[in-house]
Protein backbone atom coordinates (compact mmCIF):
# COMPACT_ATOMS: atom_id res chain seq x y z
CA UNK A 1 -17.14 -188.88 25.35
CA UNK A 2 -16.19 -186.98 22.27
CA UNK A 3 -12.62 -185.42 22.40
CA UNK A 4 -13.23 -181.82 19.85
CA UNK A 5 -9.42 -180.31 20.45
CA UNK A 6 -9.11 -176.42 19.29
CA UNK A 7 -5.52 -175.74 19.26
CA UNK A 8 -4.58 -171.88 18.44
CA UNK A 9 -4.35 -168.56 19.75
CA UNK A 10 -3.40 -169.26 23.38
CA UNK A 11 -6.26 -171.92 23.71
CA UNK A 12 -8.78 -168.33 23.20
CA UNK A 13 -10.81 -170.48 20.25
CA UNK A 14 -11.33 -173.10 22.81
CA UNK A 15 -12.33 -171.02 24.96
CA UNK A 16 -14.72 -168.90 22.82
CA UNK A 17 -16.38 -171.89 21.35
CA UNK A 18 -16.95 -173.02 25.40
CA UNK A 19 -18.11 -170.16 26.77
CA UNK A 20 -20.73 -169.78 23.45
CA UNK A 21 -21.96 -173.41 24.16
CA UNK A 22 -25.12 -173.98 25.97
CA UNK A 23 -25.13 -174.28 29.59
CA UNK A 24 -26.41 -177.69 29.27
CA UNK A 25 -23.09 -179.30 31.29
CA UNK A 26 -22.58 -181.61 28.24
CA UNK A 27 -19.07 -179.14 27.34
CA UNK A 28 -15.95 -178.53 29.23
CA UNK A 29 -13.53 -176.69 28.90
CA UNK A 30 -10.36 -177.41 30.67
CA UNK A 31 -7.59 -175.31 31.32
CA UNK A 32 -5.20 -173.35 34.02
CA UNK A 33 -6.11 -170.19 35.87
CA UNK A 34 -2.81 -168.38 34.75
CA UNK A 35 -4.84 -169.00 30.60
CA UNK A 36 -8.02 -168.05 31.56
CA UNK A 37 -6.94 -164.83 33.93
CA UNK A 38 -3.97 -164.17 31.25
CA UNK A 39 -6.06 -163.89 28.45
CA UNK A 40 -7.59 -160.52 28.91
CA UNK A 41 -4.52 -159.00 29.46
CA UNK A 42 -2.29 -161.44 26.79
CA UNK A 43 -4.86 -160.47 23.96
CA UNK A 44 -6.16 -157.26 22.96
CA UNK A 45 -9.76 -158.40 21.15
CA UNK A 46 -11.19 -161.60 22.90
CA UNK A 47 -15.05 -162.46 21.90
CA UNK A 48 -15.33 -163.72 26.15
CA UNK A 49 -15.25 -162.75 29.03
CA UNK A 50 -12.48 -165.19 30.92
CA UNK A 51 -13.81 -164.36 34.35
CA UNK A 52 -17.86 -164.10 33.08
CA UNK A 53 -18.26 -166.76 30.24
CA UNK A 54 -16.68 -169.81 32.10
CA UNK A 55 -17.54 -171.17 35.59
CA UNK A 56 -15.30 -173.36 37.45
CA UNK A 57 -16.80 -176.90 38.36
CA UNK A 58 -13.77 -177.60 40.26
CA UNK A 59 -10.30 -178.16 40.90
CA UNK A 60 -8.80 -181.01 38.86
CA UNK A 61 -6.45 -182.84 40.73
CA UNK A 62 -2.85 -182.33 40.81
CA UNK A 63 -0.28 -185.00 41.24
């Protein structure tokens, strides 16, 4: 496993470079609902679509 952090701009660079990556299941992108659903309305030009570009795999667990 190969750890590539993008810190910056609300996690959005993560989450552009994710939702640009193929749709091979070798990237993932992990984050919480309030950043992903936040974004569109926290940030006026975002390259993605939070709700489109990503899908959700499944819950990680809380403890």
């Amino acid at each position: 496993m190969i750890v590539d952090n993008k810190p910056g701009a609300g996690t959005t660079i993560a989450a552009e470079f994710v939702s640009k990556a193929p749709a091979d299941g070798y990237t993932l992108y992990i984050a919480t609902a309030s950043l992903m659903g936040g974004d569109k309305v926290l940030y006026k030009n975002i390259k993605y679509q939070p709700l489109i570009s990503c899908r959700l795999p499944g819950w990680w667990p809380r403890r």
